[in-house]
C-alpha atoms as a PDB file:
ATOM      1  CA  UNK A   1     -21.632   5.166   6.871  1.00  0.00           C
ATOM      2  CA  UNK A   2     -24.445   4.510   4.390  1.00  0.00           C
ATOM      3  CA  UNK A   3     -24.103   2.583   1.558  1.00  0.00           C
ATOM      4  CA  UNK A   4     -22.689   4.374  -1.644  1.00  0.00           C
ATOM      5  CA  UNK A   5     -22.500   3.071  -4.783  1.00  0.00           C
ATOM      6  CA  UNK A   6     -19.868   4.628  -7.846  1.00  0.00           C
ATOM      7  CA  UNK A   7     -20.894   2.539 -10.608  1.00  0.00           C
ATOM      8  CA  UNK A   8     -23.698   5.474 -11.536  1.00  0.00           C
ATOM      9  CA  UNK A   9     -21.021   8.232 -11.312  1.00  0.00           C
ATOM     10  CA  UNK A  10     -18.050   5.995 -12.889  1.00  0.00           C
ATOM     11  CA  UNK A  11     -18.989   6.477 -16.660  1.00  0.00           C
ATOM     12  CA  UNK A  12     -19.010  10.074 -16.098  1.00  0.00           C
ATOM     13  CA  UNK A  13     -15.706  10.814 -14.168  1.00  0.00           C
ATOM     14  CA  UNK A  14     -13.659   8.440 -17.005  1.00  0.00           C
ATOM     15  CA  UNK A  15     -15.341  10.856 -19.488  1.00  0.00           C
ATOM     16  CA  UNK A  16     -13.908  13.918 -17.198  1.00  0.00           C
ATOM     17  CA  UNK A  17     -10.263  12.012 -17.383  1.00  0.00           C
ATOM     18  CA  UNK A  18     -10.351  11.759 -20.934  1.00  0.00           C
ATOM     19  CA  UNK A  19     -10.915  15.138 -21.716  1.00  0.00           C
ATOM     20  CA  UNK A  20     -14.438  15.415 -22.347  1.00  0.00           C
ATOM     21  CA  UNK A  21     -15.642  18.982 -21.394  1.00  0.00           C
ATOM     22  CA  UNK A  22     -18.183  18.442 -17.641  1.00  0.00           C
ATOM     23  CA  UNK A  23     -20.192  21.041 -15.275  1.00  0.00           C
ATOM     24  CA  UNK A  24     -17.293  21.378 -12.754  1.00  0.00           C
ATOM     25  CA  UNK A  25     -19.011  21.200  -9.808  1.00  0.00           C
ATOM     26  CA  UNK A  26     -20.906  17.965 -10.622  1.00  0.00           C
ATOM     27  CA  UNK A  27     -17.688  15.944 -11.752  1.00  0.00           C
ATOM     28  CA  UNK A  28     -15.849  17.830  -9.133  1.00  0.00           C
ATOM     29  CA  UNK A  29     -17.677  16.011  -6.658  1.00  0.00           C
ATOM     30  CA  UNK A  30     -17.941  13.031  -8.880  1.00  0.00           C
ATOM     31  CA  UNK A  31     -13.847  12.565  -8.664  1.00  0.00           C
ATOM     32  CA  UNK A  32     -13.771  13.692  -5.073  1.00  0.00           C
ATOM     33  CA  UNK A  33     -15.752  10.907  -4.338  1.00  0.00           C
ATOM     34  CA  UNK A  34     -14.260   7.889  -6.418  1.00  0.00           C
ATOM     35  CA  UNK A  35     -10.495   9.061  -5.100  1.00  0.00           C
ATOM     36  CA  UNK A  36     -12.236   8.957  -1.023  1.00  0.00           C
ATOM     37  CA  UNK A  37     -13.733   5.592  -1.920  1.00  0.00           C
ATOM     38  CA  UNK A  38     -10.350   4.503  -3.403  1.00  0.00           C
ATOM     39  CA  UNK A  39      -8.814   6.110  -0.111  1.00  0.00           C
ATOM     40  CA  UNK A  40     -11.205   3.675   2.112  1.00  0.00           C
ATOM     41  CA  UNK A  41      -9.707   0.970   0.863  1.00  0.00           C
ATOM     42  CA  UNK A  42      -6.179   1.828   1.468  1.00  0.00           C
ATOM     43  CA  UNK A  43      -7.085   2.432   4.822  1.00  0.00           C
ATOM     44  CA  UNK A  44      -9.891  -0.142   5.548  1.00  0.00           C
ATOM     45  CA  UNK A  45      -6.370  -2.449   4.383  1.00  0.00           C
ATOM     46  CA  UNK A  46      -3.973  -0.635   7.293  1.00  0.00           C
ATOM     47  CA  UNK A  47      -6.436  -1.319  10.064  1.00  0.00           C
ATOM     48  CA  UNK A  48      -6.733  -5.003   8.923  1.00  0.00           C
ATOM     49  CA  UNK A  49      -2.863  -5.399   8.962  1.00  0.00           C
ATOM     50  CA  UNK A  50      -1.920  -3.938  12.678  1.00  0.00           C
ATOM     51  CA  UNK A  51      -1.136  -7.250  14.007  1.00  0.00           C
ATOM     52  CA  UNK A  52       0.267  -8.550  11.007  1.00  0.00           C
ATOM     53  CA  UNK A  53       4.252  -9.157  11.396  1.00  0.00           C
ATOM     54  CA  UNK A  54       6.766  -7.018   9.126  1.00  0.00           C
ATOM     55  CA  UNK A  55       3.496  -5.407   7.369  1.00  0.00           C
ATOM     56  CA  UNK A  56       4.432  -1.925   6.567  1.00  0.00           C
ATOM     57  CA  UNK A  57       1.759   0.787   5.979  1.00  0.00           C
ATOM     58  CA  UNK A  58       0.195   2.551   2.909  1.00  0.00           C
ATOM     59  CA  UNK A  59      -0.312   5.924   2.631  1.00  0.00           C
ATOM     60  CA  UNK A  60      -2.772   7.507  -0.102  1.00  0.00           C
ATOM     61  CA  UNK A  61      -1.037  10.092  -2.357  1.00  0.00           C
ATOM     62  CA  UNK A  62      -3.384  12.872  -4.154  1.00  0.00           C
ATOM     63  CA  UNK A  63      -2.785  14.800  -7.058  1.00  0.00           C
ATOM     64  CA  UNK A  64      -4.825  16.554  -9.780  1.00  0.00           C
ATOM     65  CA  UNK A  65      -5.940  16.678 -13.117  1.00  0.00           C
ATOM     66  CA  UNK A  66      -6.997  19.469 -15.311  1.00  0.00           C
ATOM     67  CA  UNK A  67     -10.295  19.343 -16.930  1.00  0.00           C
ATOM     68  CA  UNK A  68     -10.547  20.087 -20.875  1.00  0.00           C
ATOM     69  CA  UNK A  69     -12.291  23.340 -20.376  1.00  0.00           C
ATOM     70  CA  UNK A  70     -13.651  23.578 -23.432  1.00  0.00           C
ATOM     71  CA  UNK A  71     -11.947  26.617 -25.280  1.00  0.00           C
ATOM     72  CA  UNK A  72     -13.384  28.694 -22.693  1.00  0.00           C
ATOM     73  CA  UNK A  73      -9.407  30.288 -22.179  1.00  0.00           C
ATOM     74  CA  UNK A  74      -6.810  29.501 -19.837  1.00  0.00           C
ATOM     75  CA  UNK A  75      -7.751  31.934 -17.137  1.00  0.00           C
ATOM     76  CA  UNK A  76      -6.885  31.245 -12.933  1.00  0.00           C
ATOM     77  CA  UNK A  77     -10.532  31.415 -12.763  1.00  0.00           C
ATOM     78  CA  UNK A  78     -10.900  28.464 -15.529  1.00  0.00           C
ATOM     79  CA  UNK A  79      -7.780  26.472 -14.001  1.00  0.00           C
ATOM     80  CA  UNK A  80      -8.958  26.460 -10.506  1.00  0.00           C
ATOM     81  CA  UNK A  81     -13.049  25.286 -11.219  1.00  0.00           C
ATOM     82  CA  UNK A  82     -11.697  22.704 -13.786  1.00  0.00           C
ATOM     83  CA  UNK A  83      -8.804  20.868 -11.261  1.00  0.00           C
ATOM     84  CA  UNK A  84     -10.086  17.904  -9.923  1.00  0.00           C
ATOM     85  CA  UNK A  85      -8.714  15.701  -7.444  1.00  0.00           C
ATOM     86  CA  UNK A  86      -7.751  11.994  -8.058  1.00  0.00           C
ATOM     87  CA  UNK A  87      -6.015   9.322  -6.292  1.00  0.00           C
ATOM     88  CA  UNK A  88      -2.588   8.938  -7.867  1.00  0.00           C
ATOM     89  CA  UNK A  89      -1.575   5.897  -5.710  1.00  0.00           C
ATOM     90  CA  UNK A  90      -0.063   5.141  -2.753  1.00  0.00           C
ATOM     91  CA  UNK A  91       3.627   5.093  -0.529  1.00  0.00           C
ATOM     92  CA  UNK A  92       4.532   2.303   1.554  1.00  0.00           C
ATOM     93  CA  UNK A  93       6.166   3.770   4.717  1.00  0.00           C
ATOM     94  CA  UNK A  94       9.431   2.475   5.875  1.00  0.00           C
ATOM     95  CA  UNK A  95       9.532   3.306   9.466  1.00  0.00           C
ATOM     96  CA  UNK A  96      10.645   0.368  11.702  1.00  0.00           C
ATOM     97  CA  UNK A  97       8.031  -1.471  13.671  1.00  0.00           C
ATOM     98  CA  UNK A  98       8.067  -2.222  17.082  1.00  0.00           C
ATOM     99  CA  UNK A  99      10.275  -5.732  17.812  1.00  0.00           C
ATOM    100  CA  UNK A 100       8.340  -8.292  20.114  1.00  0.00           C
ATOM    101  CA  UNK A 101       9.470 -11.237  22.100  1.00  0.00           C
ATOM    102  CA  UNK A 102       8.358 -14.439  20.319  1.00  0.00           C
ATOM    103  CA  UNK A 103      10.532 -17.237  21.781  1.00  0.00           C
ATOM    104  CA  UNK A 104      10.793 -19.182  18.610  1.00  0.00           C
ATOM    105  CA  UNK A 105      14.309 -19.291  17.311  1.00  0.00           C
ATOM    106  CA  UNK A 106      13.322 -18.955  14.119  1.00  0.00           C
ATOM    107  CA  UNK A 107      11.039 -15.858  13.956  1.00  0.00           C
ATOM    108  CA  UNK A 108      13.346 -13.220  12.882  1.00  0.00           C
ATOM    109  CA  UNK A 109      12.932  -9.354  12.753  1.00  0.00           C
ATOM    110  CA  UNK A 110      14.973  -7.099  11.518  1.00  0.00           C
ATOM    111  CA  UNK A 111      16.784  -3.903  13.150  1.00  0.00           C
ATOM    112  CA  UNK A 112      17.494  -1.433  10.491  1.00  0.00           C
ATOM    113  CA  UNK A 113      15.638  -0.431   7.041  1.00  0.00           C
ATOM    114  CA  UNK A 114      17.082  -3.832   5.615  1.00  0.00           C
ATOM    115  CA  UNK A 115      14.549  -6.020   4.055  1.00  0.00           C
ATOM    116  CA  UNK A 116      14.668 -10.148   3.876  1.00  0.00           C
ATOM    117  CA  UNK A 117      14.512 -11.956   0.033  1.00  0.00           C
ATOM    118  CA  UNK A 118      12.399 -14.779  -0.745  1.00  0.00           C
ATOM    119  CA  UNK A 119      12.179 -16.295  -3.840  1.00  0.00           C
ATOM    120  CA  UNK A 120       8.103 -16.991  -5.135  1.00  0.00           C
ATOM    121  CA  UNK A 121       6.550 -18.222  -8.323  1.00  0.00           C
ATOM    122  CA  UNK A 122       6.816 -14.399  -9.906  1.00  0.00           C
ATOM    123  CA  UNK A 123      10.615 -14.028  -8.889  1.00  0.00           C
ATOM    124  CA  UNK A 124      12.323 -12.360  -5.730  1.00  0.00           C
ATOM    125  CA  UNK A 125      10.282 -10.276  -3.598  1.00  0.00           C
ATOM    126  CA  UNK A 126      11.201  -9.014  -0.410  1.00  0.00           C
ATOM    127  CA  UNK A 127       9.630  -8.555   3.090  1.00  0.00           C
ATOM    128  CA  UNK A 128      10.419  -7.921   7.074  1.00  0.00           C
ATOM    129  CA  UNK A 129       8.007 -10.821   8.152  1.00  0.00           C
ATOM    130  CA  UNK A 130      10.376 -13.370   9.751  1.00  0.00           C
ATOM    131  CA  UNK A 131       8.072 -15.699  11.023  1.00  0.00           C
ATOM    132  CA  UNK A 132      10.117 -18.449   8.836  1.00  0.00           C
ATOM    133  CA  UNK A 133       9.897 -22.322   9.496  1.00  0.00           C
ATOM    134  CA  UNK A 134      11.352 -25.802   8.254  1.00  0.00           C
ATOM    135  CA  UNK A 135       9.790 -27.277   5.121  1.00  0.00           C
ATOM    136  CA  UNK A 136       9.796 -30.991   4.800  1.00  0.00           C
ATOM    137  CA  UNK A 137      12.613 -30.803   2.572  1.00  0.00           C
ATOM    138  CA  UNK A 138      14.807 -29.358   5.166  1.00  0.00           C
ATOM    139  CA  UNK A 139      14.553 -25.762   3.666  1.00  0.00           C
ATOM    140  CA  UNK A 140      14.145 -22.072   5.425  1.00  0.00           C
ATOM    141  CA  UNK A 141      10.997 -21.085   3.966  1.00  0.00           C
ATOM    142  CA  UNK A 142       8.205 -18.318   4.907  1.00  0.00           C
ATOM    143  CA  UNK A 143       4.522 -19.081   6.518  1.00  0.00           C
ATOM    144  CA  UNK A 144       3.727 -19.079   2.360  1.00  0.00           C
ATOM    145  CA  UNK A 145       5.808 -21.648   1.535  1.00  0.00           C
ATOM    146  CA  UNK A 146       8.735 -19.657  -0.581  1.00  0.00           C
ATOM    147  CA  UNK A 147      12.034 -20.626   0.192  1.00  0.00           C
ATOM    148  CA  UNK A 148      13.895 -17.565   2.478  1.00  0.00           C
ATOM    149  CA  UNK A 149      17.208 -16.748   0.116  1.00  0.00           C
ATOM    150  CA  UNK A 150      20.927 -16.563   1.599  1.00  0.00           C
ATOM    151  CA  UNK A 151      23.786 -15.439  -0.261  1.00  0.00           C
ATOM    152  CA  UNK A 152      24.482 -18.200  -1.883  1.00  0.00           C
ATOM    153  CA  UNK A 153      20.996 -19.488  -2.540  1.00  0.00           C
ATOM    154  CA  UNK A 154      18.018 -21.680  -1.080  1.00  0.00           C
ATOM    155  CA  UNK A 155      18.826 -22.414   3.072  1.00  0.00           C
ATOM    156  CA  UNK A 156      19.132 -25.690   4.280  1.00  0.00           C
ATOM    157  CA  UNK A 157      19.024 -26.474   7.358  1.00  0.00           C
ATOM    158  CA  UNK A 158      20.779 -29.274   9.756  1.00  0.00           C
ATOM    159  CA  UNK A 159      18.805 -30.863  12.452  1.00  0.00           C
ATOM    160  CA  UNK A 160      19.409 -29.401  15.682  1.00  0.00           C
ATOM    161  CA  UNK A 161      19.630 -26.028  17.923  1.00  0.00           C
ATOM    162  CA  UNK A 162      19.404 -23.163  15.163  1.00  0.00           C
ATOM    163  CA  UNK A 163      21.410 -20.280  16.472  1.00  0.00           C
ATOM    164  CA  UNK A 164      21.221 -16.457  14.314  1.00  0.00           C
ATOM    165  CA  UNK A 165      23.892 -13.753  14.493  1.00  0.00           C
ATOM    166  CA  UNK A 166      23.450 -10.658  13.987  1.00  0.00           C
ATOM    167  CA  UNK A 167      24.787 -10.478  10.431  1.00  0.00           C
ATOM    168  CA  UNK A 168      22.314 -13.571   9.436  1.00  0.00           C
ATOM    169  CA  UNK A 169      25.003 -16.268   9.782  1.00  0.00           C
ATOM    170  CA  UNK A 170      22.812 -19.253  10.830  1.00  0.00           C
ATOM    171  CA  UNK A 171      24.308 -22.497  12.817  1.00  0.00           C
ATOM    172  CA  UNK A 172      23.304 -25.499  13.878  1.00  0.00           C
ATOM    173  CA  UNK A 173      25.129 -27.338  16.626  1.00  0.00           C
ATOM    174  CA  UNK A 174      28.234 -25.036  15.717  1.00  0.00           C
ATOM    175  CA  UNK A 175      27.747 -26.295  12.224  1.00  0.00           C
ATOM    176  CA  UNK A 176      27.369 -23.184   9.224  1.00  0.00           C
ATOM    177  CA  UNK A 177      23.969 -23.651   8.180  1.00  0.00           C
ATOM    178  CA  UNK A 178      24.015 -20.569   5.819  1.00  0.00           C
ATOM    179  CA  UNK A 179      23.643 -16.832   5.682  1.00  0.00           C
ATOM    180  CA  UNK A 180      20.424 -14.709   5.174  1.00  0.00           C
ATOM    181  CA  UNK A 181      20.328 -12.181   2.205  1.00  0.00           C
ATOM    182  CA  UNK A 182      19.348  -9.041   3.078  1.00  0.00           C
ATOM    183  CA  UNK A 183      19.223  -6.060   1.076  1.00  0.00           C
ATOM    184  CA  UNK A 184      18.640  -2.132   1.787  1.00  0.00           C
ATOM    185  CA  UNK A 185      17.497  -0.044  -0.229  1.00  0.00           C
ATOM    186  CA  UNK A 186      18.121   3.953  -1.562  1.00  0.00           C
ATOM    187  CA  UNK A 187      16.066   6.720   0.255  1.00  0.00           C
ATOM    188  CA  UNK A 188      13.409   7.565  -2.010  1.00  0.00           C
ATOM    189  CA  UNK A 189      12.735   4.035  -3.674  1.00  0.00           C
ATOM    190  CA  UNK A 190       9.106   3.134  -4.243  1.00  0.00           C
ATOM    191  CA  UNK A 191       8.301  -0.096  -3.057  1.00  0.00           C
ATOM    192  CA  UNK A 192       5.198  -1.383  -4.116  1.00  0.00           C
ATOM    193  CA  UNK A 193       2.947  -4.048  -2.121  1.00  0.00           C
ATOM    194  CA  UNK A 194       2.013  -7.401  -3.995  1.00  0.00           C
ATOM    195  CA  UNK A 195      -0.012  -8.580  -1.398  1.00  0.00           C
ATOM    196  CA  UNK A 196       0.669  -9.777   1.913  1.00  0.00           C
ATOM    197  CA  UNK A 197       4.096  -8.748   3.450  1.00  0.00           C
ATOM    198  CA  UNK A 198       5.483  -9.206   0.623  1.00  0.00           C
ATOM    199  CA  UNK A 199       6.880  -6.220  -1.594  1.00  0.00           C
ATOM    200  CA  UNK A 200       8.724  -5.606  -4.830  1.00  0.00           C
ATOM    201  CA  UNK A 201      11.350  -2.539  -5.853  1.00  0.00           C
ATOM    202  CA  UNK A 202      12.425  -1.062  -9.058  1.00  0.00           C
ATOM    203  CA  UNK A 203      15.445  -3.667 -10.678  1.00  0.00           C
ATOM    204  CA  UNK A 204      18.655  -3.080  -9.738  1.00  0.00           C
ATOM    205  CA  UNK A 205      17.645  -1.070  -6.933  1.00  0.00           C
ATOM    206  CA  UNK A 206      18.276  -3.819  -4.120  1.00  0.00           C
ATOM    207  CA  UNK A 207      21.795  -3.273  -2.552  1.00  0.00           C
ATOM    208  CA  UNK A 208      23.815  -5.949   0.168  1.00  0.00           C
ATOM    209  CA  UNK A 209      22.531  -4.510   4.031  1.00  0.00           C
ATOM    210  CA  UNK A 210      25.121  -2.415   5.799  1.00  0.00           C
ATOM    211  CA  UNK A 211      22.998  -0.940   8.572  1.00  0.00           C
ATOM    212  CA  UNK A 212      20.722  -3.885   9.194  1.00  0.00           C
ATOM    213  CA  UNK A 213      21.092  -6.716  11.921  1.00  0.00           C
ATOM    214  CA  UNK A 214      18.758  -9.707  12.814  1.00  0.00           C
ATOM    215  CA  UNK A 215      17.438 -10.050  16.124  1.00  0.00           C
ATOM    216  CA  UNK A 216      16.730 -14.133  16.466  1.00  0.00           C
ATOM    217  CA  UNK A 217      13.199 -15.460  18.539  1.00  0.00           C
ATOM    218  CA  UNK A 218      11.947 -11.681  17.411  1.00  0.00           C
ATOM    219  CA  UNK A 219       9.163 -10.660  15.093  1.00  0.00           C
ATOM    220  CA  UNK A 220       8.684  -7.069  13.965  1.00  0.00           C
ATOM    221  CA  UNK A 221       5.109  -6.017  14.406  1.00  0.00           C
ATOM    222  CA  UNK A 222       3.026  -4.101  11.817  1.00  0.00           C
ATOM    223  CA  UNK A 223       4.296  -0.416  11.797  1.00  0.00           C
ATOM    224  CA  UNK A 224       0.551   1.405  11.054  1.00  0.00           C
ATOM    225  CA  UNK A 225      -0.921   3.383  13.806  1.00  0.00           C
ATOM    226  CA  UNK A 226      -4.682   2.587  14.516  1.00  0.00           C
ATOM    227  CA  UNK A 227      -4.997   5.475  16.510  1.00  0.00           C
ATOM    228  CA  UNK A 228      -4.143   8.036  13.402  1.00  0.00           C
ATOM    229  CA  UNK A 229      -5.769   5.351  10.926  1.00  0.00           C
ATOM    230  CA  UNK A 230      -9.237   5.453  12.774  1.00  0.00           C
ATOM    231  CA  UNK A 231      -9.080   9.194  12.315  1.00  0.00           C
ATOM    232  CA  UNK A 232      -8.054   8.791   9.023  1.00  0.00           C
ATOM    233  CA  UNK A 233     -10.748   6.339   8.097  1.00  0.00           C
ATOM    234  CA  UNK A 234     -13.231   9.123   9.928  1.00  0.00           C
ATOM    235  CA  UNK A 235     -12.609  11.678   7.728  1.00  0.00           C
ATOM    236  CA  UNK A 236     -12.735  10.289   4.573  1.00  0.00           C
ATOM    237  CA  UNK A 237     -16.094   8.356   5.155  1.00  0.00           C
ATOM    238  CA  UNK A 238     -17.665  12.130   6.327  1.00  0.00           C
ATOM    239  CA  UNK A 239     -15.681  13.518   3.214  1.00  0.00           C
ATOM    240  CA  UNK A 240     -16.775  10.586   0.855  1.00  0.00           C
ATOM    241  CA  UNK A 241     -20.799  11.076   2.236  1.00  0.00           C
ATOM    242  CA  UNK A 242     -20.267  14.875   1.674  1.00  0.00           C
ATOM    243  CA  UNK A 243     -19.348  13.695  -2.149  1.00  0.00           C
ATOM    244  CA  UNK A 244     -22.275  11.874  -2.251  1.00  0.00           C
ATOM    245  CA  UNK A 245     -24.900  14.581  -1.079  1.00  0.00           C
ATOM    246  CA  UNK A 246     -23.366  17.003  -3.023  1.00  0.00           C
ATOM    247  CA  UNK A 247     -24.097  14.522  -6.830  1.00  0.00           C
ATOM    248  CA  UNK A 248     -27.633  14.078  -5.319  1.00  0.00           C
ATOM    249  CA  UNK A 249     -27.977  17.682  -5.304  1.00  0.00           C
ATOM    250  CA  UNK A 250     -26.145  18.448  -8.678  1.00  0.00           C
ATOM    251  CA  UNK A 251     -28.232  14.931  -9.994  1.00  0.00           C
ATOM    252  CA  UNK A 252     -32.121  16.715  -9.174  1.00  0.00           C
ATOM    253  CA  UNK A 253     -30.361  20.474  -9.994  1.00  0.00           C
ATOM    254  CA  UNK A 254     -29.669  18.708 -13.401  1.00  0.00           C
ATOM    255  CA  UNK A 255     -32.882  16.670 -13.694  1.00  0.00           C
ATOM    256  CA  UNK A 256     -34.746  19.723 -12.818  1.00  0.00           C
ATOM    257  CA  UNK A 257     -33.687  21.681 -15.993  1.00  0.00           C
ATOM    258  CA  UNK A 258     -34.179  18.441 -18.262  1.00  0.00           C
ATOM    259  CA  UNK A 259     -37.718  18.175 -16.968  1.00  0.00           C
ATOM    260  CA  UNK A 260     -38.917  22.098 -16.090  1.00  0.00           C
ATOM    261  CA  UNK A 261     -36.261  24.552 -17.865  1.00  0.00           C
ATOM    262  CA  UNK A 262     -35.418  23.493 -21.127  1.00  0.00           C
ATOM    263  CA  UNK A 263     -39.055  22.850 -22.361  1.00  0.00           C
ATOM    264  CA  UNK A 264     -39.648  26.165 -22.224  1.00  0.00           C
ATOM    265  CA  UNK A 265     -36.759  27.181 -24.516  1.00  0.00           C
ATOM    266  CA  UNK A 266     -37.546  28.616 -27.444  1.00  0.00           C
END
């Protein structure tokens, strides 16, 4: 796909979001395109991620504004040429990933919707990477460096064969080592992606796993489909050029007039 470039049409499409009366089919296309570029990225993210463990995918969610129209009455025919498109935001979908074979006792994955806690500089986040490790302080921590949470805190671990039920109960040489916190959370909650695998929920949303187990030496591999994110990707570059023609047109429709039309006025 050819280069595009927003920052020409960006003025104009805030203007169109704060209410300042537009052509419609010139910031039609204008929005079109900034919520397709905004959809790249989302995608251009996915594809980046399929072999990264516990990474769930993102899904771009549409919606639309309406237009100030400019006191010219709220007809259908008004309402449907002044509704433009935007990007709202995105979903992260839950479905499980496929579990893989690692061999290292301590990469984890998870069998359920349950997700791990770790605790990082900005508080508790959670995730369903499990490729955890042994600080030099003796500590469960993640590839990042934040300590993996149990239920009753920080993890540490004895020297020593590191065995993992599937409830989280970790032991080492027979001896209780700790258990892993993990928390489930309601259908419908909006997780939101803070980089990484890492993800945060709404507070008090997080509730103690019932229908989650831990699978020890596993790892839980990226759930987004390249196949369906290729086509994805596909269609909104075509859409996003489409966008693009379609200002360039509206652009020399609208220079046209400045230059050739309105001189002749009066």
């Amino acid at each position: 796909m050819g280069k595009i470039c927003l920052a020409e049409w960006h003025a104009p499409c805030m203007s169109l979001q704060q209410g300042v009366p537009m052509d419609s089919g010139y910031y039609a296309a204008c929005t079109a395109l900034v919520s397709r570029m905004q959809a790249l990225d989302t995608i251009a993210n996915n594809l980046a991620n399929t072999s990264t463990a516990g990474y769930r995918a993102e899904h771009n969610v549409f919606s639309s504004v309406l237009a100030d129209k400019g006191g010219l009455g709220d007809t259908a025919l008004n309402q449907a040429i002044n509704n433009y498109g935007v990007l709202s935001g995105t979903t992260i979908d839950q479905g499980q990933g496929a579990l893989q074979k690692s061999g290292n006792p301590l990469d984890l994955a998870i069998e359920g919707s349950g997700y791990f806690v770790v605790q990082t500089a900005n508080g508790p986040m959670y995730t369903r990477n499990g490729a955890f490790q042994v600080s030099s302080k003796g500590q469960l921590i993640t590839a990042s460096g934040d300590a993996v949470m149990g239920d009753k805190g920080v993890i540490s671990m004895l020297p020593g064969e590191v065995s993992i039920s599937a409830d989280g109960t970790i032991s080492t040489n027979g001896a209780l080592s700790g258990k892993l916190r993990m928390v489930e959370f309601p259908a419908g909650t909006q997780l939101t992606s803070v980089g990484g695998t890492y993800y945060s929920a709404p507070a008090k949303t997080a509730a103690p796993a019932t229908n989650s187990n831990v699978r020890q030496g596993m790892l839980e591999s990226s759930n987004v489909n390249p196949m369906v994110s290729m086509v994805e990707l596909v269609t909104a570059q075509r859409s996003a050029e489409m966008m693009q023609r379609a200002l360039s047109m509206f652009n020399s429709e609208i220079d046209k007039t400045a230059t050739q039309d309105l001189p002749k006025v009066g």
